[in-house]
Protein backbone atom coordinates (compact mmCIF):
# COMPACT_ATOMS: atom_id res chain seq x y z
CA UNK A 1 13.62 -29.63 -5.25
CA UNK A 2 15.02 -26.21 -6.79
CA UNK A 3 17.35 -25.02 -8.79
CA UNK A 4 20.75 -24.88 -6.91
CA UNK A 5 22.09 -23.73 -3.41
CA UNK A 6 21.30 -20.48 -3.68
CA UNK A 7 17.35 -20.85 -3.92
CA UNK A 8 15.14 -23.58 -1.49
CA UNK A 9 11.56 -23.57 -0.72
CA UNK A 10 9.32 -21.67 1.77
CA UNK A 11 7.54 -22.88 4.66
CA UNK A 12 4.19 -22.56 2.65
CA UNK A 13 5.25 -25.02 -0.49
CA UNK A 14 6.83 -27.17 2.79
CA UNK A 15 3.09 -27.10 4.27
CA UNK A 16 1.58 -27.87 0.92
CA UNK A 17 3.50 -30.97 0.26
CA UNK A 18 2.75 -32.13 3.79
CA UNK A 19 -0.80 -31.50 3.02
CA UNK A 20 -1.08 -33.31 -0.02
CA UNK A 21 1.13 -36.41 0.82
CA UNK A 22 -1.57 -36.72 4.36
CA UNK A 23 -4.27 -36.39 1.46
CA UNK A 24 -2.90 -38.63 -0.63
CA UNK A 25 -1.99 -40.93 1.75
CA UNK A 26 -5.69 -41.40 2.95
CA UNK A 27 -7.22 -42.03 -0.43
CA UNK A 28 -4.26 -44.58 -1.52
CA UNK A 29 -4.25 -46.12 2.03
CA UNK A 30 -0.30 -46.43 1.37
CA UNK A 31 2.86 -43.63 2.52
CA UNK A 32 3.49 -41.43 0.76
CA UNK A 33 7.61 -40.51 0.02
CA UNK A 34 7.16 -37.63 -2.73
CA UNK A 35 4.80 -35.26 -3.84
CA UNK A 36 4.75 -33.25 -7.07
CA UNK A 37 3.58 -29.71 -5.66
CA UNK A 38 2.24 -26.76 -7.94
CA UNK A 39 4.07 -23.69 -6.89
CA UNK A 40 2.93 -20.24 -8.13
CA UNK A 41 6.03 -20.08 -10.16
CA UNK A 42 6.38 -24.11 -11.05
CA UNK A 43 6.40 -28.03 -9.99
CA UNK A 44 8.77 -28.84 -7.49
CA UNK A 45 9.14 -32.81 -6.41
CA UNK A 46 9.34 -32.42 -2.52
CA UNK A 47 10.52 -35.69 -0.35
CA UNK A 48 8.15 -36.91 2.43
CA UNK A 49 10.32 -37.82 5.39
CA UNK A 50 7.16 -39.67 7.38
CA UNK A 51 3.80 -40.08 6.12
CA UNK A 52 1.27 -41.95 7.85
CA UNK A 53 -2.34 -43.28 7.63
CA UNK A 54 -3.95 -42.71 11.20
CA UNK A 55 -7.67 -43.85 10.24
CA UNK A 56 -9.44 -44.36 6.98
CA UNK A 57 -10.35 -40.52 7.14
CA UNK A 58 -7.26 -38.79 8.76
CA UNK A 59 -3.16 -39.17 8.00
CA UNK A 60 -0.18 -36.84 8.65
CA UNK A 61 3.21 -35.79 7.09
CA UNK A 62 6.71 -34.43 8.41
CA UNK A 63 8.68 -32.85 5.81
CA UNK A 64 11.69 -30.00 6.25
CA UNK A 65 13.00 -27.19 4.60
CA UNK A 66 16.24 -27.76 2.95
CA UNK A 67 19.46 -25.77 3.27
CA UNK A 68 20.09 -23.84 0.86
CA UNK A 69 22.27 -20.53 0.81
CA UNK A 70 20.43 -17.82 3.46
CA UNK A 71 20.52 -17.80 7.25
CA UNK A 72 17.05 -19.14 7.23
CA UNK A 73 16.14 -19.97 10.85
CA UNK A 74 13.78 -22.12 9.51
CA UNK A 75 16.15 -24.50 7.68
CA UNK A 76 16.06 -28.26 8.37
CA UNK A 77 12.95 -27.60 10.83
CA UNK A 78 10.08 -30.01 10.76
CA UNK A 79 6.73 -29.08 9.10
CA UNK A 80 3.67 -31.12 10.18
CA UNK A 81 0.40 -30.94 8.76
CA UNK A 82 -2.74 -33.30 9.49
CA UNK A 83 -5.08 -33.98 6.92
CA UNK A 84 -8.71 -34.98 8.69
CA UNK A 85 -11.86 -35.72 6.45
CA UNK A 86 -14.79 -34.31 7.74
CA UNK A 87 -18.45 -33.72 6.80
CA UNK A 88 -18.65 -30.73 3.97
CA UNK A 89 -18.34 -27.84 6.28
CA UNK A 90 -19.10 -25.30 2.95
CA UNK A 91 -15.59 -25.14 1.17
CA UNK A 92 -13.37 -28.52 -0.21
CA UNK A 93 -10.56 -27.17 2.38
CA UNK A 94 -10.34 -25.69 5.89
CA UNK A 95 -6.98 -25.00 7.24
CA UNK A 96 -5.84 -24.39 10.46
CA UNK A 97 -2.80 -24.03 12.39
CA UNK A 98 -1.80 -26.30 15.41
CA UNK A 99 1.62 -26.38 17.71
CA UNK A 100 4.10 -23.73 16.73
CA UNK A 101 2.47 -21.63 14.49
CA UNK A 102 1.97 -18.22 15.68
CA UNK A 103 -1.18 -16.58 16.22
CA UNK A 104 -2.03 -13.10 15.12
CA UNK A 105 -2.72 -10.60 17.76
CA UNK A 106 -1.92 -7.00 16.11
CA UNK A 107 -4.06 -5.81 12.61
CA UNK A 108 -1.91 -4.61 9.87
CA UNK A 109 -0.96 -8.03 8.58
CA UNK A 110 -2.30 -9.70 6.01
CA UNK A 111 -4.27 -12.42 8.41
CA UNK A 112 -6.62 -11.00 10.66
CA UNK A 113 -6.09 -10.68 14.69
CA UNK A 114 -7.24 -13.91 16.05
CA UNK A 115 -5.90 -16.73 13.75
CA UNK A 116 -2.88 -18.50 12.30
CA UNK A 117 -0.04 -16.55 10.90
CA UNK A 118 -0.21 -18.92 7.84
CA UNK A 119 -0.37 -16.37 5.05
CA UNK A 120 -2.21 -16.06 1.66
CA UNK A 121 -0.32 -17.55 -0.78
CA UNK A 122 0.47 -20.82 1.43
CA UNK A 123 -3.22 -21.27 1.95
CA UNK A 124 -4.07 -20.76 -1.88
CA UNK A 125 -1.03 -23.17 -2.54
CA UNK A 126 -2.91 -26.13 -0.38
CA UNK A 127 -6.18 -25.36 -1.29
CA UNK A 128 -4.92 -25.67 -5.09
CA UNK A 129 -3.20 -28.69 -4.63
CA UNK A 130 -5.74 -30.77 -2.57
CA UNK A 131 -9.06 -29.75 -3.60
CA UNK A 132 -9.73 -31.67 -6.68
CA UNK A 133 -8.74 -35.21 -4.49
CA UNK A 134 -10.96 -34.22 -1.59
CA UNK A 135 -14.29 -36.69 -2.06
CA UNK A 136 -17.44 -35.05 -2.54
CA UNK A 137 -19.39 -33.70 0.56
CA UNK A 138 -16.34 -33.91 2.61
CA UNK A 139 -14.20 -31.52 3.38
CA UNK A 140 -10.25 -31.66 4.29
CA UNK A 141 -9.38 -29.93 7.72
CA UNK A 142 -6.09 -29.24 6.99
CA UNK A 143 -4.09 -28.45 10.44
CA UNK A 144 -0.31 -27.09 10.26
CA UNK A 145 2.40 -27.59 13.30
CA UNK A 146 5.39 -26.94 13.41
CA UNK A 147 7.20 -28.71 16.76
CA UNK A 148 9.94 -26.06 17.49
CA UNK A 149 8.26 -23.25 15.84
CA UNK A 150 7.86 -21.47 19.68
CA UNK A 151 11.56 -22.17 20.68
CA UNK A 152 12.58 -20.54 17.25
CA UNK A 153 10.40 -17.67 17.35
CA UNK A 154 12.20 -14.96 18.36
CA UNK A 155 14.39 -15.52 16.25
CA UNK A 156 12.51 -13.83 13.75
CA UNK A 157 10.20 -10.76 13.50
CA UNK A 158 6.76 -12.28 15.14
CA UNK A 159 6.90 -10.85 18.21
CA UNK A 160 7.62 -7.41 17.46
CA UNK A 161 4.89 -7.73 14.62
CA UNK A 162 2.65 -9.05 17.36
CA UNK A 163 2.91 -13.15 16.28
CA UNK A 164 2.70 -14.76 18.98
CA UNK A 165 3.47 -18.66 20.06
CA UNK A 166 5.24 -19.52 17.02
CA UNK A 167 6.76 -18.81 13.43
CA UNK A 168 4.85 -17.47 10.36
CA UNK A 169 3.88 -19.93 7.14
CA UNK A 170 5.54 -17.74 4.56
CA UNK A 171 6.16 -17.58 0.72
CA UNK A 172 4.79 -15.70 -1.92
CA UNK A 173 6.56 -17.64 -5.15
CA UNK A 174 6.72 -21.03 -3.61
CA UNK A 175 10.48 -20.75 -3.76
CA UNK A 176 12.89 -19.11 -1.10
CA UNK A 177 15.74 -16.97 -2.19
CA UNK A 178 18.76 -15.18 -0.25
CA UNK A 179 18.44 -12.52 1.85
CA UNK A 180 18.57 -9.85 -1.01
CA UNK A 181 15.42 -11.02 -2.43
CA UNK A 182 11.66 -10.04 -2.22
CA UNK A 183 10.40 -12.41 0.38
CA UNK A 184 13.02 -10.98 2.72
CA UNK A 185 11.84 -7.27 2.10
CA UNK A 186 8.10 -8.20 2.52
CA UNK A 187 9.08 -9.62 5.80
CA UNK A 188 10.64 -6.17 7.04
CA UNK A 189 8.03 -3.78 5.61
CA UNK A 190 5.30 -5.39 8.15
CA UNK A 191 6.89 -3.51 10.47
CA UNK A 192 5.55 -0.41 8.94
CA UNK A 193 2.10 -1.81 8.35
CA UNK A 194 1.53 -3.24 12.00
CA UNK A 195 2.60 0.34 13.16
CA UNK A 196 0.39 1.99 11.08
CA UNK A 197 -2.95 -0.05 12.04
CA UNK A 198 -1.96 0.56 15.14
CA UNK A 199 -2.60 4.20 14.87
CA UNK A 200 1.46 5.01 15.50
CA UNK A 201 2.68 8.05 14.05
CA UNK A 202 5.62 8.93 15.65
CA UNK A 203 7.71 5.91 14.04
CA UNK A 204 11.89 5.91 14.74
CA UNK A 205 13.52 3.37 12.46
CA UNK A 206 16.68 2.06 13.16
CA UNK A 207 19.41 0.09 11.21
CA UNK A 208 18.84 -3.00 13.64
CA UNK A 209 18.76 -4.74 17.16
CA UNK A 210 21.67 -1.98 18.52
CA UNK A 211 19.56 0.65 17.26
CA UNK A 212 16.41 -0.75 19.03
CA UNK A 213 18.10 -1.07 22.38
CA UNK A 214 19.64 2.40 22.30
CA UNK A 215 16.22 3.94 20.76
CA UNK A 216 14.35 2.26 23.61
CA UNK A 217 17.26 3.54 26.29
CA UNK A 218 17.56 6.98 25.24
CA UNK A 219 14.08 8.15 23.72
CA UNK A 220 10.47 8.27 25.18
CA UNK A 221 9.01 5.88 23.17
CA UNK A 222 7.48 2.39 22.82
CA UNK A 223 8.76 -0.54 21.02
CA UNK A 224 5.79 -0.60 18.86
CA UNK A 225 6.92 2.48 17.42
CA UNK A 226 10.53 1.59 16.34
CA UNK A 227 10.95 0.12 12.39
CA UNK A 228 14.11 -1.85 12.04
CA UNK A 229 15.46 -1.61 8.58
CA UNK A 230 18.12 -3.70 8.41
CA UNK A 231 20.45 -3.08 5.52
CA UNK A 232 17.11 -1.80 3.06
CA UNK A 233 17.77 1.66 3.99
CA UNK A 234 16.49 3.38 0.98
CA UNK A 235 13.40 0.31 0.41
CA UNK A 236 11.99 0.87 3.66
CA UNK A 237 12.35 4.72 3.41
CA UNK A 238 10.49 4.11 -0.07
CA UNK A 239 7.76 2.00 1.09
CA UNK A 240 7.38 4.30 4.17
CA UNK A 241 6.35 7.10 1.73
CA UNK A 242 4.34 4.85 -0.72
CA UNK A 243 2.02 4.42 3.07
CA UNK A 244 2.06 8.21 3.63
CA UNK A 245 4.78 8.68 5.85
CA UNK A 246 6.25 11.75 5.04
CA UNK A 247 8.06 12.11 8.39
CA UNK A 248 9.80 10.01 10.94
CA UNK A 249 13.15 10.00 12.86
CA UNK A 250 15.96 8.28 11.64
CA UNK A 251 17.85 6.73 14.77
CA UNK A 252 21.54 4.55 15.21
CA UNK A 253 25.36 4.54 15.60
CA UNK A 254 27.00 6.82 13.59
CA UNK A 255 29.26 4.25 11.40
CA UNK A 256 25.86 2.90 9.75
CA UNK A 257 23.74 5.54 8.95
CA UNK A 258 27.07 7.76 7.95
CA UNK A 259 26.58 5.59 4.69
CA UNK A 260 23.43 6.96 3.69
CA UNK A 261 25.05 10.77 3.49
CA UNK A 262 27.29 9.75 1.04
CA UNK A 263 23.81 8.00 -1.29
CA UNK A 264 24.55 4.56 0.06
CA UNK A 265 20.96 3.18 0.81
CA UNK A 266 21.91 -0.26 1.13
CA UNK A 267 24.24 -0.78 3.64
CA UNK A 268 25.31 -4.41 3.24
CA UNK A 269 29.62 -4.01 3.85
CA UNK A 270 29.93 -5.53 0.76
CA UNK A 271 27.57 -3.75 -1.38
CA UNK A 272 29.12 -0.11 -0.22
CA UNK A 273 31.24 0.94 2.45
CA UNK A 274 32.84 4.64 2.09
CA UNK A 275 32.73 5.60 5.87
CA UNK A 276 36.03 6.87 6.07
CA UNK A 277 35.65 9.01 2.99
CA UNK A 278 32.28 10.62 4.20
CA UNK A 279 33.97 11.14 7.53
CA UNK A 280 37.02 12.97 5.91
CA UNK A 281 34.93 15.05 3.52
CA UNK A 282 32.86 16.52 6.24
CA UNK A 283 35.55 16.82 8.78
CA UNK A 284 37.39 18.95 5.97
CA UNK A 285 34.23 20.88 5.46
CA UNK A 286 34.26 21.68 9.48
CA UNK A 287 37.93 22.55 9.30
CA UNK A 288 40.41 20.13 10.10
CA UNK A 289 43.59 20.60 8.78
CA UNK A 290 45.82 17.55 6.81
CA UNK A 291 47.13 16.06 9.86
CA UNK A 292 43.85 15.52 10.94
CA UNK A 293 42.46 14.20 7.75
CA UNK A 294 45.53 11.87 7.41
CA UNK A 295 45.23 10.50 10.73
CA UNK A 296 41.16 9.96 9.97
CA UNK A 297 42.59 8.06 6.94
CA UNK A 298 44.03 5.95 8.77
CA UNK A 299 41.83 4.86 11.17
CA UNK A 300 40.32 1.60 11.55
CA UNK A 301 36.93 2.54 12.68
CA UNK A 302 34.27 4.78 12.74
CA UNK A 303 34.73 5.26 16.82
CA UNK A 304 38.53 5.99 16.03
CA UNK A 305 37.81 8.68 13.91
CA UNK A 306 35.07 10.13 16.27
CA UNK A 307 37.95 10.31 18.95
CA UNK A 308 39.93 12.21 16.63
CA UNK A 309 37.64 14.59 16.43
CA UNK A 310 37.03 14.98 19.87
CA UNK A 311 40.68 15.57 20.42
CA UNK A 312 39.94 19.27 18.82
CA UNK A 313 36.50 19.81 19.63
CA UNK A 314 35.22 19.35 15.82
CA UNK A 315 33.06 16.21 16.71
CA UNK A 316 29.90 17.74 17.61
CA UNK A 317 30.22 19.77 14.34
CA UNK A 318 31.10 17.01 12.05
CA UNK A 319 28.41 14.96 13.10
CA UNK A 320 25.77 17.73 12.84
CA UNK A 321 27.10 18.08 9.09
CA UNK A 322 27.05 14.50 8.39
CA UNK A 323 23.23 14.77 9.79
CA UNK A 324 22.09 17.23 7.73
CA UNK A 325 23.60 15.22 4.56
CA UNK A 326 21.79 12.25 5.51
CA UNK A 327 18.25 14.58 5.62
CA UNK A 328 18.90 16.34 2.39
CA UNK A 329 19.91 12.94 0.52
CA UNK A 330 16.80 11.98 1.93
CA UNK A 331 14.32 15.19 1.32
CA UNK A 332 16.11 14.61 -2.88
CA UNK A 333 15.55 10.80 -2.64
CA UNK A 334 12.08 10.30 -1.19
CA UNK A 335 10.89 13.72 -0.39
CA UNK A 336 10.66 12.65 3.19
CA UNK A 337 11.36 14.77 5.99
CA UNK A 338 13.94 12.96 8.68
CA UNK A 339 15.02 14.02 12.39
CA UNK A 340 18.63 12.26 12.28
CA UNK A 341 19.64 11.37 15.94
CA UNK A 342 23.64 9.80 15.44
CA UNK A 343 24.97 7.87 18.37
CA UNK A 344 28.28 6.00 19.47
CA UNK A 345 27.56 2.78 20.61
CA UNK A 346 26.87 3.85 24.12
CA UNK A 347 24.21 5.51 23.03
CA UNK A 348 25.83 9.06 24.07
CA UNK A 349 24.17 11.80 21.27
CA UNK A 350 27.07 13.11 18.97
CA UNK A 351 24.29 15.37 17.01
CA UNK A 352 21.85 18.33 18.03
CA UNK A 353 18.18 17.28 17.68
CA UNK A 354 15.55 20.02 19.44
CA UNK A 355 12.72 17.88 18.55
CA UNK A 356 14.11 15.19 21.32
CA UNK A 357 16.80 16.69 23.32
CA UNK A 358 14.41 19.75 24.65
């Protein structure tokens, strides 16, 4: 197991140990409850929960992914893989995916369109780990289900990324981490990848699934073309210019991507917050006088303060300042170009845009 609540392990090092308890389970005709798995980063002893011989050449073996400290969807689900020795088909291991695991439809990814979302790393993780037991001139058709990996699905980013019929194996370390950590940002930055092969230029990235809907309500546009960055403003805005995208339109309600004219590129609450102050300091810029600016103060929300404005006509002229903050942060930061469009959360335009509102 790991380390302590705040790291657990992947799907892939899940898959592994399921592959090598089937595999060991056929050559020691006994179940297996634990497996020793080799990680790119270390051992880890992972418990079986049901192992079973089905023939002297074939055996399977359920484990699950432990809780651990992350809104993992895939927490406590069941990982199933069938071990099934063949005749040597050219290589020690074959692997294959089987019931809930999705199938990869779109190119950008790093499986190609027509087989199982089971990614690199996972498949170099079983192939390590089982290919010195498999007998010689057989090989070990390893085939990975996952029972509710279609009813969990979209709850994750497969089907905008063009998975379909079930979840991704994932991992690159062998170890899963919070939210904050690298396996979480690789996840996101597909977006930009799948968009790309896909010969989309014209890419709109939003803070999240508000942003989507209003994108898709108020623009002419496809949902192929919309990035969602979550709260890795700046990361996806960097690895959006390490592909060559020098230009793109920056798209959501006004009380998240305020943050990023004051320098705030990740825009976690709890990492930065400073609405209210970036509100004030362009609203003073635009003219409002201290009973304005005290009442802003004072308000709760970002939607408060934009009916404050309203109340003396500065609103339209705020938000086009805060706009052009968040492209010049931007232009300094990453040398990207940005059309901002800032919306309430009814989608209703609070800045001028000519590129889409001609």
């Amino acid at each position: 197991m790991t380390d302590n609540n705040y790291t657990g392990i992947t799907t892939g090092t899940v898959a592994t140990a399921c592959s090598l308890a089937a595999m060991d389970a056929i050559i020691d005709s006994q179940d297996i409850a634990c497996v020793k798995v080799q990680t790119p980063k270390k051992s880890l002893d992972i418990i079986i929960d049901e192992c079973r011989k089905l023939s002297p050449t074939s055996a399977y073996a359920v484990a699950h992914k432990y809780p651990y400290n992350d809104p993992d969807v895939t927490v406590n689900l069941d990982i199933i893989a069938t071990v099934d020795l063949i005749d040597f088909a050219g290589q020690k291991v074959v692997i294959t995916g089987g019931e809930g695991v999705g199938l990869i439809t779109k190119p950008g990814l790093q499986i190609p369109v027509g087989d199982y979302a089971i990614n690199p790393i996972p498949r170099k993780m079983i192939v390590k780990n089982l290919e010195s037991k498999v007998p010689e001139n057989k090989t070990a058709k390893v085939t990975i289900s996952i029972p509710k990996g279609c009813e969990i699905a979209h709850k994750t980013m497969n089907p905008k990324l063009g998975i379909i019929n079930g979840i991704s194996i994932l991992g690159t370390t062998g170890i899963a981490r919070s939210m904050s950590s690298e396996a979480y940002k690789n996840s996101i930055v597909t977006q930009i990848d799948v968009a790309l092969a896909s010969n989309f230029n014209d890419l709109i990235f939003v803070p999240g699934n508000i942003g989507e809907k209003l994108a898709l309500k108020k623009l002419d546009i496809t949902q192929q073309q919309i990035i969602q960055t979550g709260n890795y403003v700046g990361f996806m805005f960097e690895e959006a210019k390490k592909r060559g995208v020098d230009k793109f339109t920056f798209f959501g309600h006004i009380g998240k991507l305020i943050k990023v004219a004051g320098g705030i590129f990740n825009t976690k609450h709890a990492v930065a917050d400073g609405r209210r102050e970036i509100m004030i300091t362009h609203a003073a810029i635009c003219g409002a006088d201290n009973s304005i600016i005290k009442r802003l103060y004072d308000s709760a929300t970002t939607d408060d303060m934009l009916d404050i404005l309203n109340e003396i006509n500065l609103q339209k002229k705020v938000a086009n300042s805060i706009a052009a903050a968040i492209r010049e942060r931007c232009s300094q930061r990453f040398e990207l170009e940005l059309d901002v469009i800032l919306v309430d959360m009814e989608g209703n335009y609070l800045n001028d845009n000519m590129k889409w509102f001609i």
